[in-house]
N, C-alpha and C. Protein backbone atom coordinates (compact mmCIF):
# COMPACT_ATOMS: atom_id res chain seq x y z
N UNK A 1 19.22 9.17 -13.62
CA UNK A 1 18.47 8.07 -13.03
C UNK A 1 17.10 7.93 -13.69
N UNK A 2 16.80 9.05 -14.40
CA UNK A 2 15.25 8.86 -14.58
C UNK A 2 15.38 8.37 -16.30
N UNK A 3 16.24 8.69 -16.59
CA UNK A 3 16.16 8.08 -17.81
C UNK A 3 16.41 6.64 -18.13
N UNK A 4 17.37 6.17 -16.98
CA UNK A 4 17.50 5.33 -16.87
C UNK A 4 16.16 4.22 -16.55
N UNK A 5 15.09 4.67 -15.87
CA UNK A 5 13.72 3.89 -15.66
C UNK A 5 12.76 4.20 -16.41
N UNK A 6 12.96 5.28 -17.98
CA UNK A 6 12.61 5.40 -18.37
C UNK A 6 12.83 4.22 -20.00
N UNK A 7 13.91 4.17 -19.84
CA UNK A 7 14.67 2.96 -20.80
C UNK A 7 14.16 1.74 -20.37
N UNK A 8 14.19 1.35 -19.15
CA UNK A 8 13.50 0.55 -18.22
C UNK A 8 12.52 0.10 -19.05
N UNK A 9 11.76 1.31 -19.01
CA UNK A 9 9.94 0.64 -18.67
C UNK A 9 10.09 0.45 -20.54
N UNK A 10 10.70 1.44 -21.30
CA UNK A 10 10.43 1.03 -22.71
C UNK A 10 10.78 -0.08 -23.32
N UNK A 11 11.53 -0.77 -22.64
CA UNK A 11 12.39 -2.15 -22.78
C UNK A 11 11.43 -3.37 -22.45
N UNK A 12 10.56 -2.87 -21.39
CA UNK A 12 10.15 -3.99 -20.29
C UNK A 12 8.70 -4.12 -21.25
N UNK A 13 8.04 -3.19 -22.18
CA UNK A 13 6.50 -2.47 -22.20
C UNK A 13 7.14 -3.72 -23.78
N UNK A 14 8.02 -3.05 -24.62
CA UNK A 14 8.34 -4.08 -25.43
C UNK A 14 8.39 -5.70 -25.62
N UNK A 15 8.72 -5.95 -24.48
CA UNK A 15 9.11 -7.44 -24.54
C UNK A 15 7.26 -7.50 -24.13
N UNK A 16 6.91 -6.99 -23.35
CA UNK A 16 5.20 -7.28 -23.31
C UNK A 16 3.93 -7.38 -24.57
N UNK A 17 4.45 -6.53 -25.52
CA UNK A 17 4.00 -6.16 -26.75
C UNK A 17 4.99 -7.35 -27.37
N UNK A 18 5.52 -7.67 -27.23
CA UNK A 18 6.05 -8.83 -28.47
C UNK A 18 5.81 -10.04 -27.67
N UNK A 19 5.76 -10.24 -26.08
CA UNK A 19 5.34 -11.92 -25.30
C UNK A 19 4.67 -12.68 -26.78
N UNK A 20 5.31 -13.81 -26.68
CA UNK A 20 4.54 -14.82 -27.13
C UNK A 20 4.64 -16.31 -26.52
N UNK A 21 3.84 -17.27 -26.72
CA UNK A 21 4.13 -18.87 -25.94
C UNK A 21 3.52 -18.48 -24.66
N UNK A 22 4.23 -19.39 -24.05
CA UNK A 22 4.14 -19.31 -22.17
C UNK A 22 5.32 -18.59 -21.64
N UNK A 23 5.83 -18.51 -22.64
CA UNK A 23 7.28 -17.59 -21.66
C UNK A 23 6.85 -16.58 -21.97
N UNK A 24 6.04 -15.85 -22.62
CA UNK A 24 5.06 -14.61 -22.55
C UNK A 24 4.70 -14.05 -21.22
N UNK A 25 4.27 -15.38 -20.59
CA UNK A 25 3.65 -15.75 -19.09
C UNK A 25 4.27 -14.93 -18.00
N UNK A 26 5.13 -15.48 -18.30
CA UNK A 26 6.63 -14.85 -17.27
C UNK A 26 6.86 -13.67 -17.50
N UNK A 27 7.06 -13.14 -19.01
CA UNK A 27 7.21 -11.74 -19.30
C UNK A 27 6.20 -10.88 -19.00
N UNK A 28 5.14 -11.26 -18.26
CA UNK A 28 3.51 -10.22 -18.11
C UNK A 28 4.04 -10.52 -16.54
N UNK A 29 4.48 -11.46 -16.13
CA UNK A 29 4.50 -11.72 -14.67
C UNK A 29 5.77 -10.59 -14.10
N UNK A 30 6.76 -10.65 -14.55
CA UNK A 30 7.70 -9.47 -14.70
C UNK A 30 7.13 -8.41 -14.88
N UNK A 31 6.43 -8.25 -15.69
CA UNK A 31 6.28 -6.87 -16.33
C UNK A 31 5.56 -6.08 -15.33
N UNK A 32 4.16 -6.89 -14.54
CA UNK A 32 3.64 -6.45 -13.55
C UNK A 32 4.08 -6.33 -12.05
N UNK A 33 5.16 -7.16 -11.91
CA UNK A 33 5.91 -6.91 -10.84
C UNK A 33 6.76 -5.76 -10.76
N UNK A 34 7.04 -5.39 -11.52
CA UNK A 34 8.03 -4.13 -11.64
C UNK A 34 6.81 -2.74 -11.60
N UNK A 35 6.00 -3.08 -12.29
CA UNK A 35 4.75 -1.91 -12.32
C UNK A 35 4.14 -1.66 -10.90
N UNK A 36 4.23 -2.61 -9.97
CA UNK A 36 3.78 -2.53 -8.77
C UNK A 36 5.32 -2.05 -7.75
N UNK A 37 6.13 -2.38 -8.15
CA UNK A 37 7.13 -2.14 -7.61
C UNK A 37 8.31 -0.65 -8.16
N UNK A 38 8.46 -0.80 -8.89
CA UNK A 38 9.12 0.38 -8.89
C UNK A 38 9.15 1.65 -10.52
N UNK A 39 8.30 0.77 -11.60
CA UNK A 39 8.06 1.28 -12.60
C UNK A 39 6.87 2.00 -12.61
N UNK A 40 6.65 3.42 -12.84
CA UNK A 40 5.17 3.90 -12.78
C UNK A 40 4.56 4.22 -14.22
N UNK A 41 4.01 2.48 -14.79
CA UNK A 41 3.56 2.45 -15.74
C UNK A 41 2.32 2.19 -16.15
N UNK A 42 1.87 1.70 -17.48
CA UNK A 42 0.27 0.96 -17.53
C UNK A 42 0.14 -0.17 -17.58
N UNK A 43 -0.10 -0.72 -15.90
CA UNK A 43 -0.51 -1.84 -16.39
C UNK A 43 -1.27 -2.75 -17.32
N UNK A 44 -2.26 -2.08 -18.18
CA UNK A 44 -2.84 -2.79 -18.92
C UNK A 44 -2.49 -3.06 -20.28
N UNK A 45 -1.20 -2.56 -20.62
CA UNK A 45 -0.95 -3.12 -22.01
C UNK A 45 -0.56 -4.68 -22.10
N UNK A 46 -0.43 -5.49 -20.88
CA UNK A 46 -0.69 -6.81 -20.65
C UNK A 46 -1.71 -7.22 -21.48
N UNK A 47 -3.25 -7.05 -21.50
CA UNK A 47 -4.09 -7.37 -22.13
C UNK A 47 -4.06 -7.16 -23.46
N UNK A 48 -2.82 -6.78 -24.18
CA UNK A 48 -2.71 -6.50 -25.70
C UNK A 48 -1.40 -7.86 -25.99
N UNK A 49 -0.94 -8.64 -24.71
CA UNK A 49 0.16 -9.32 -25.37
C UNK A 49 -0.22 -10.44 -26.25
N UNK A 50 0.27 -10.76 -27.44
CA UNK A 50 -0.08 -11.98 -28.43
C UNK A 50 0.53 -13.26 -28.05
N UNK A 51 0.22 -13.69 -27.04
CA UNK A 51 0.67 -14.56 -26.20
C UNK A 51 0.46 -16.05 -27.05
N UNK A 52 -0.83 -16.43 -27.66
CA UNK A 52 -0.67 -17.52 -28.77
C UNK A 52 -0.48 -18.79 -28.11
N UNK A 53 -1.09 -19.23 -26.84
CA UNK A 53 -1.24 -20.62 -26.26
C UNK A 53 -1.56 -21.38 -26.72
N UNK A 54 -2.00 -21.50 -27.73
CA UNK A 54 -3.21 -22.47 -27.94
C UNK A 54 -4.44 -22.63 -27.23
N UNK A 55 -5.13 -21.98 -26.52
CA UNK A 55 -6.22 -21.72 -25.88
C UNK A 55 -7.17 -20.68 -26.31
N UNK A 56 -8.36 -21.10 -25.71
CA UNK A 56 -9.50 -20.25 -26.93
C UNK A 56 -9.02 -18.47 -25.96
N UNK A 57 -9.53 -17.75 -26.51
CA UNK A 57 -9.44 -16.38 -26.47
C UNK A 57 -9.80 -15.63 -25.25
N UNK A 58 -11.03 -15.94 -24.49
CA UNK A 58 -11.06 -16.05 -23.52
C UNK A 58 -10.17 -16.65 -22.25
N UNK A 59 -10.00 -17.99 -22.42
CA UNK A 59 -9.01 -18.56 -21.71
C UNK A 59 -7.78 -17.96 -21.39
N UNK A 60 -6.85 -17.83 -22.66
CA UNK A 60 -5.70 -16.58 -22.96
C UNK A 60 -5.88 -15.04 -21.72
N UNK A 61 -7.39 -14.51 -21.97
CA UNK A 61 -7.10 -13.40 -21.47
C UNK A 61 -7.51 -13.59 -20.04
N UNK A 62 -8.18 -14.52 -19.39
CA UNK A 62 -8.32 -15.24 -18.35
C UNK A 62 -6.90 -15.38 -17.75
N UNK A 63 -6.07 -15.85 -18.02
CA UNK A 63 -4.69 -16.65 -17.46
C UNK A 63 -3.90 -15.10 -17.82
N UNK A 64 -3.65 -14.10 -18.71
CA UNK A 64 -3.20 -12.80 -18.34
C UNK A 64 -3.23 -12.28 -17.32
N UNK A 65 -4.61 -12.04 -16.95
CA UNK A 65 -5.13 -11.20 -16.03
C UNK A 65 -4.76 -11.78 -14.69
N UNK A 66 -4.71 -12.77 -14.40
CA UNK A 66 -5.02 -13.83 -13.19
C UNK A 66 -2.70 -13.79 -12.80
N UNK A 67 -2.60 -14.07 -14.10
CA UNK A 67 -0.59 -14.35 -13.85
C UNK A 67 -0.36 -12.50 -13.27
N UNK A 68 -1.15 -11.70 -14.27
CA UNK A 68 -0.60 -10.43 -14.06
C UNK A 68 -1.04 -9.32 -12.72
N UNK A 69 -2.56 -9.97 -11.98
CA UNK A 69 -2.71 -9.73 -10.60
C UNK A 69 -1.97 -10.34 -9.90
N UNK A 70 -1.48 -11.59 -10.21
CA UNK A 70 -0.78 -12.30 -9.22
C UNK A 70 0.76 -11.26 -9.46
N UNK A 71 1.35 -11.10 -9.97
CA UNK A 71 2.81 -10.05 -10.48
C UNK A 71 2.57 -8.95 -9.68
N UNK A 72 1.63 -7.96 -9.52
CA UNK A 72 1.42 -7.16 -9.32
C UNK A 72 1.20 -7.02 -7.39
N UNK A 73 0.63 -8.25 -7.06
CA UNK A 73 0.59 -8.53 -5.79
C UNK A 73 2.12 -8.63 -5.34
N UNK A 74 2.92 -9.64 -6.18
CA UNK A 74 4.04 -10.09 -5.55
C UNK A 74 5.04 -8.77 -5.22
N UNK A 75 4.93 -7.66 -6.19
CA UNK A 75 5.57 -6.66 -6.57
C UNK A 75 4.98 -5.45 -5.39
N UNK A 76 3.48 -5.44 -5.34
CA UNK A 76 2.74 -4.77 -3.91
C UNK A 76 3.51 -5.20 -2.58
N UNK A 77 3.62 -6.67 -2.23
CA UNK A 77 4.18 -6.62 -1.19
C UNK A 77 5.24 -6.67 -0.78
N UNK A 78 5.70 -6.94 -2.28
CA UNK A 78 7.77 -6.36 -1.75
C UNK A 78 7.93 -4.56 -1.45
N UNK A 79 6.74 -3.97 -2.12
CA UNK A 79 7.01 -2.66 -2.01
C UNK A 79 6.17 -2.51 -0.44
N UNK A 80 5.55 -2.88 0.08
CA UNK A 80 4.86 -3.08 1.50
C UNK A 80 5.85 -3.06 2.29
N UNK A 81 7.00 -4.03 1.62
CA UNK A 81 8.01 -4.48 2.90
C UNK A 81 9.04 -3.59 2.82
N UNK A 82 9.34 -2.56 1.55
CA UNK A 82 10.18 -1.42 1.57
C UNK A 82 9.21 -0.38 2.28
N UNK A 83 8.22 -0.04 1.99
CA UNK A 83 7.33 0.71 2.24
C UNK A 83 7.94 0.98 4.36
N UNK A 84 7.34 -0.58 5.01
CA UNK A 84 7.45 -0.33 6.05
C UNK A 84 9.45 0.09 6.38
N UNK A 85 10.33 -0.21 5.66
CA UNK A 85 11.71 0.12 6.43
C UNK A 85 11.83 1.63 6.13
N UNK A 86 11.10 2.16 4.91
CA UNK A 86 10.98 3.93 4.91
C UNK A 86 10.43 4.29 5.88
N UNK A 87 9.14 4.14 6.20
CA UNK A 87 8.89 4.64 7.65
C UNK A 87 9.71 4.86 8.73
N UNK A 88 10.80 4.27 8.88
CA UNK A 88 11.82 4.39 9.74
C UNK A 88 12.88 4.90 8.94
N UNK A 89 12.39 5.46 8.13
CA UNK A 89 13.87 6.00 7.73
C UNK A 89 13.88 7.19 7.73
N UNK A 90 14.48 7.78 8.61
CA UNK A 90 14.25 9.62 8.48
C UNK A 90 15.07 10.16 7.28
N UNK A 91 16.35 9.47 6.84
CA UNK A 91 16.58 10.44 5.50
C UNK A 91 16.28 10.30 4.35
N UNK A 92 15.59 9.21 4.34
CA UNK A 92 14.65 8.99 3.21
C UNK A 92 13.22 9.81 3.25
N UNK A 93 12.89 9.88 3.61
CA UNK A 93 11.52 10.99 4.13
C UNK A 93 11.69 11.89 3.89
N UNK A 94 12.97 12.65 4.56
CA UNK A 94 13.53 13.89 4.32
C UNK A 94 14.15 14.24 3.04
N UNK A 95 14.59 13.24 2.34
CA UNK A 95 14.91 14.00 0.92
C UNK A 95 13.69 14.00 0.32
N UNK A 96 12.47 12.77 0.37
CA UNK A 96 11.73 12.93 -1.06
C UNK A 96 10.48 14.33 -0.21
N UNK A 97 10.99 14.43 0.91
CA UNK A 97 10.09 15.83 1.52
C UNK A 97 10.39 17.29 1.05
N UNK A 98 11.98 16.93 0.67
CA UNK A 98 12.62 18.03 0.26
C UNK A 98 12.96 18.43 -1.70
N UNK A 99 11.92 17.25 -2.21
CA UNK A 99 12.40 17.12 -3.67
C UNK A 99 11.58 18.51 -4.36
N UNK A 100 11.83 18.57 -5.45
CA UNK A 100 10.58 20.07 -6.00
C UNK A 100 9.23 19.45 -5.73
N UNK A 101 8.58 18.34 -5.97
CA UNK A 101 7.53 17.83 -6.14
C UNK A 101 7.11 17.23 -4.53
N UNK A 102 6.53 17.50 -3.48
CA UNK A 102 6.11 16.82 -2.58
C UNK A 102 5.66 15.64 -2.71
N UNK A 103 6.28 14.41 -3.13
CA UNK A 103 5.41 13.38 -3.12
C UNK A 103 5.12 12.75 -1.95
N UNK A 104 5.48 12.79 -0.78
CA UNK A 104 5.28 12.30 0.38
C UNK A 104 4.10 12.92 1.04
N UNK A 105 4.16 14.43 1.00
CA UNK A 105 2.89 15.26 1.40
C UNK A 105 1.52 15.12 1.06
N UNK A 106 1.58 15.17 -0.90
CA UNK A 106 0.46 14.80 -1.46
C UNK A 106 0.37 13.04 -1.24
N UNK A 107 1.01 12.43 -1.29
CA UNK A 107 0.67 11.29 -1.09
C UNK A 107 0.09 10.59 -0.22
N UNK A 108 0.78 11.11 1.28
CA UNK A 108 0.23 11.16 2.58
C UNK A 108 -1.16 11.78 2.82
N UNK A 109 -1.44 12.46 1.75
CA UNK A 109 -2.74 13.38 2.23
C UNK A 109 -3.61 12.76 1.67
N UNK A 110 -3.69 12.04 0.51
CA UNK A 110 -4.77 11.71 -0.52
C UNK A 110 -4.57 10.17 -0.03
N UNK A 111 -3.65 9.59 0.35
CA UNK A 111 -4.02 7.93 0.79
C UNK A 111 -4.68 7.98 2.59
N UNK A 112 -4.28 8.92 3.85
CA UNK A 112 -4.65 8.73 4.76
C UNK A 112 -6.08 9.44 4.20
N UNK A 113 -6.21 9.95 3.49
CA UNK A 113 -8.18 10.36 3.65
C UNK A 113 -8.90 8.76 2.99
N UNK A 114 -8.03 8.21 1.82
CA UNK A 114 -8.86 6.56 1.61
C UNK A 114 -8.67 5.79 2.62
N UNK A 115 -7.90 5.70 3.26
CA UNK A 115 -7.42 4.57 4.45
C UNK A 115 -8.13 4.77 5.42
N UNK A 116 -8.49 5.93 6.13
CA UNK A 116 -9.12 6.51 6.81
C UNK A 116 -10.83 6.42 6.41
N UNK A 117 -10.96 6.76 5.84
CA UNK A 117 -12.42 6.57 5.18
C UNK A 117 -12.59 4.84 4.67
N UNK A 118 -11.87 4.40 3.74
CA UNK A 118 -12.49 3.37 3.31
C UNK A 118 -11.09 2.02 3.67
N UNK A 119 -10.46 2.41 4.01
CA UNK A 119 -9.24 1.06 4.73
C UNK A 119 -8.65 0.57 3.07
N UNK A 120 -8.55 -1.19 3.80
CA UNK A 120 -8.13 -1.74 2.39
C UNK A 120 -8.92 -2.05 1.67
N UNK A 121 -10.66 -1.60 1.48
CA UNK A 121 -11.33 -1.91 0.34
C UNK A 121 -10.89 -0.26 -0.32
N UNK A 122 -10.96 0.52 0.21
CA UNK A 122 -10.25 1.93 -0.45
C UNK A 122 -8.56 1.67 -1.40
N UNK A 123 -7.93 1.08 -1.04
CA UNK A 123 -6.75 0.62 -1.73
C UNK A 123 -7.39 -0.29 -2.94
N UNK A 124 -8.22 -0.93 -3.05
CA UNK A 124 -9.08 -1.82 -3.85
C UNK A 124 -9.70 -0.87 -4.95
N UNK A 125 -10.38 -0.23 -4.86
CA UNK A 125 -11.14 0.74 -5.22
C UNK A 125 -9.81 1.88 -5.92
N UNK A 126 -9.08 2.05 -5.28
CA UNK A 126 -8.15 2.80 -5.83
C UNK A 126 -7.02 2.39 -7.37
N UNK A 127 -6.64 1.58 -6.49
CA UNK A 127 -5.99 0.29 -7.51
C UNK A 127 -6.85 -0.49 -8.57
N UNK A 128 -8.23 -0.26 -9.20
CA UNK A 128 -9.21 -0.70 -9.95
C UNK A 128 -9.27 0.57 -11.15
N UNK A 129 -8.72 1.56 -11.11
CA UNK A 129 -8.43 3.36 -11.60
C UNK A 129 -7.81 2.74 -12.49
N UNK A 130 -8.23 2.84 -14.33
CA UNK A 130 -7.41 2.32 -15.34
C UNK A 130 -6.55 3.74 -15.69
N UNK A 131 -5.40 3.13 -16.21
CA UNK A 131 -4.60 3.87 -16.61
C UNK A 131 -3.47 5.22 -15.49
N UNK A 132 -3.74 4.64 -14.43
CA UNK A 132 -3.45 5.64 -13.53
C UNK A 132 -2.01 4.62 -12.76
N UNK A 133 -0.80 5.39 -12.71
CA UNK A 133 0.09 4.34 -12.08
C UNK A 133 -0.42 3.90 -10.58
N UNK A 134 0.11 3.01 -10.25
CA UNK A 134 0.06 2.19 -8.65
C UNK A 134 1.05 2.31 -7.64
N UNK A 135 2.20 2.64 -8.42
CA UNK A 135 3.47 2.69 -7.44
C UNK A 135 3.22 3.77 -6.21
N UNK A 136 2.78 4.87 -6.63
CA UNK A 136 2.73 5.72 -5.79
C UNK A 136 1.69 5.40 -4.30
N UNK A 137 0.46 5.03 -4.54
CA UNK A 137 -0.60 4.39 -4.09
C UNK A 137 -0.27 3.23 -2.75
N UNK A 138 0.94 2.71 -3.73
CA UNK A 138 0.76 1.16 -3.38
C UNK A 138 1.95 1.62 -1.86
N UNK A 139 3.25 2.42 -2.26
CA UNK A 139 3.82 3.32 -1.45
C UNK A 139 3.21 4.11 -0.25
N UNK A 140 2.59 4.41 -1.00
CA UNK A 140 1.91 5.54 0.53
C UNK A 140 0.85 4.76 1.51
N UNK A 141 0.23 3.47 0.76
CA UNK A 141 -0.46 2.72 1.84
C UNK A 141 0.69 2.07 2.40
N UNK A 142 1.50 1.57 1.95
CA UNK A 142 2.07 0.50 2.82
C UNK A 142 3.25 1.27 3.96
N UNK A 143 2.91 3.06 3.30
CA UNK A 143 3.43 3.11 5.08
C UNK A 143 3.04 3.47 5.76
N UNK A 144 1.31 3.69 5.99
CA UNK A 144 0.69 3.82 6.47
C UNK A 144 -0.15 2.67 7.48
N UNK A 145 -0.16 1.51 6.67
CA UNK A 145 -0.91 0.10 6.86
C UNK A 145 0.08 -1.22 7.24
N UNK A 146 -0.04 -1.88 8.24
CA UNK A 146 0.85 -2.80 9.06
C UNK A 146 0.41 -3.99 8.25
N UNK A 147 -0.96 -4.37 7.84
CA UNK A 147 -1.51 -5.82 7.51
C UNK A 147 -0.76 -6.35 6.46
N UNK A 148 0.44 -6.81 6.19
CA UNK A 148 0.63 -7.51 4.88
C UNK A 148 -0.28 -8.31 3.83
N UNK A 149 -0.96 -9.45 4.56
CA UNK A 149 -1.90 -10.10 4.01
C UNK A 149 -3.19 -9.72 3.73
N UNK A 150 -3.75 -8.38 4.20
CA UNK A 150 -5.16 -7.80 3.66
C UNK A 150 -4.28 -6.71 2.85
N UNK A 151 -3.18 -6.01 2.77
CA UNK A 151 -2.51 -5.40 1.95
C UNK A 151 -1.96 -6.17 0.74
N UNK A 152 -1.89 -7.46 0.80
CA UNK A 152 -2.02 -8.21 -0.52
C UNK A 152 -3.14 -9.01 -1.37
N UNK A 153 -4.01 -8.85 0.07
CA UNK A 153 -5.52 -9.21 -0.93
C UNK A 153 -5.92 -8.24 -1.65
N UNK A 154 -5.87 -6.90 -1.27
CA UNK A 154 -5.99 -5.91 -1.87
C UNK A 154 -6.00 -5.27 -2.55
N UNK A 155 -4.32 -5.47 -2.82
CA UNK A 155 -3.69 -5.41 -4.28
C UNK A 155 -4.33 -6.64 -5.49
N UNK A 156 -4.36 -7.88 -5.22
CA UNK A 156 -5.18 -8.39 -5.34
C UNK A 156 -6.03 -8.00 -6.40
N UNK A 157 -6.97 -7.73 -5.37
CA UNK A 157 -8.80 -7.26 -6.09
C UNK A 157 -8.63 -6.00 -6.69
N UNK A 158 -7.79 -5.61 -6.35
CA UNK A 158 -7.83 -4.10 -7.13
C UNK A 158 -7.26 -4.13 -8.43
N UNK A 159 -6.07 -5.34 -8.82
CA UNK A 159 -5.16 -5.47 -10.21
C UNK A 159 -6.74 -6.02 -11.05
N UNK A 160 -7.35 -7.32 -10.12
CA UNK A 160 -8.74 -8.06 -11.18
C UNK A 160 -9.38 -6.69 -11.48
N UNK A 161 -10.01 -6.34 -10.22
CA UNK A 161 -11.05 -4.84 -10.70
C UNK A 161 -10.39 -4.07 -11.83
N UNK A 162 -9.15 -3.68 -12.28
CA UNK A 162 -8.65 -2.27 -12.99
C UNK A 162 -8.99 -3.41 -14.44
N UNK A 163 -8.42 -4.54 -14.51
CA UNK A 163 -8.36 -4.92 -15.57
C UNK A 163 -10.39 -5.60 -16.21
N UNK A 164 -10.86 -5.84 -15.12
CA UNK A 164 -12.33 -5.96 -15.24
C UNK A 164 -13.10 -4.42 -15.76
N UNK A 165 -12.81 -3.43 -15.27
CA UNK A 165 -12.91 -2.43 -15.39
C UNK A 165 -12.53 -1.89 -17.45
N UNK A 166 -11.39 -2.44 -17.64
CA UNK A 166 -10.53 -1.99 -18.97
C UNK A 166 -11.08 -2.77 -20.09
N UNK A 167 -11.85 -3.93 -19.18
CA UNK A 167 -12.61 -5.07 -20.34
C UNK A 167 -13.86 -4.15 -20.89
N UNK A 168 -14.52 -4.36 -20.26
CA UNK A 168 -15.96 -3.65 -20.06
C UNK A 168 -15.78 -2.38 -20.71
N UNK A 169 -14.78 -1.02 -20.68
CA UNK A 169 -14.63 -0.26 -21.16
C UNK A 169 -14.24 -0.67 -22.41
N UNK A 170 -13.36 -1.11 -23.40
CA UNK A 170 -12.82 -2.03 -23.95
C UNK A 170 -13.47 -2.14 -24.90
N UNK A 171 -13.98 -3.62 -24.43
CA UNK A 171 -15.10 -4.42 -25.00
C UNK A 171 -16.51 -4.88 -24.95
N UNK A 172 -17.06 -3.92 -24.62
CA UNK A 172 -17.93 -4.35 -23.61
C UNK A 172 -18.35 -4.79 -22.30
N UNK A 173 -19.26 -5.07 -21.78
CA UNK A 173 -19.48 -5.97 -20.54
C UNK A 173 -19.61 -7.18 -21.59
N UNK A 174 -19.66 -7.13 -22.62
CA UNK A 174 -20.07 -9.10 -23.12
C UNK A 174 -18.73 -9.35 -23.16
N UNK A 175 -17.37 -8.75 -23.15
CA UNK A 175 -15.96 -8.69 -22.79
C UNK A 175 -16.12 -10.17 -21.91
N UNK A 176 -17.09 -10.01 -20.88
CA UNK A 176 -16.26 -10.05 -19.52
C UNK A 176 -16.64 -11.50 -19.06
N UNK A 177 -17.76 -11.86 -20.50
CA UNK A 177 -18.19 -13.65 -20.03
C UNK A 177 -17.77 -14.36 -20.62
């Protein structure tokens, strides 16, 4: 299975690295939906696609960022809405409780201390972390957190922040006007 999402993401990271046109568009919009949803990848190799609109350079990476928070949201709250039917699922809990790797434990421990401390600007703040996957994150809040719609603003501000964040590192802050 894992190789199998490992073929996945090398397939998916490709067609992102080769996007071109507007159907590029779609392929960053995919690409980030799956990254929020069930691929634990980097989102930011979006900002490397040669997308070739005809629009000045800015504009281009403007309409990336903006299609690929929006992907990433859509992909946050489908995993919100799996998120909440795990909570009720005791044998789902119970196997990934029982896997070598605790991801439910550590996950549970390190998202109820942000949620707890800082809510959904803490999911914001979290989700703004370049280079760090989301799936896990985006998982452990949403079974923790009932709000769909501040759980998708969230995701949200946190996809603009990581990639505002990757500019500025990047390219500068003159990146970012």
């Amino acid at each position: 299975m894992a190789s199998f999402f490992a073929a996945l993401l090398d397939a998916v990271v490709h067609a992102v690295e080769t996007a071109t046109g507007w159907t590029g568009l779609g392929i960053i919009f995919v690409y980030s939906f799956l990254i929020a949803f069930i691929l634990p990848g980097p989102s930011e190799i979006v900002l490397v696609a040669p997308l070739e609109l005809g629009l000045s350079g800015a504009a281009t990476l403007a309409l990336i960022v903006l299609v690929s928070a929006v992907g990433k949201t859509v992909g946050s709250v489908v995993a919100f809405r799996v998120g909440q039917g795990v909570k009720h699922s005791d044998p789902v809990v119970e196997r990934l409780r029982r896997s070598r790797f605790d991801v439910i434990e550590w996950s549970e421990k390190q998202t109820v201390r942000i949620a707890r401390k800082w809510g959904y600007a803490g999911l914001a703040v979290a989700l703004s972390v370049p280079f760090f996957p989301d799936t896990v994150s985006i998982y452990a809040f949403a079974v923790l957190e009932e709000d769909d719609l501040k759980f998708a603003l969230a995701t949200f501000a946190g996809s603009l922040g990581r990639f505002l964040v990757v500019l500025a590192l990047v390219g500068g802050p003159a990146t970012l006007l």
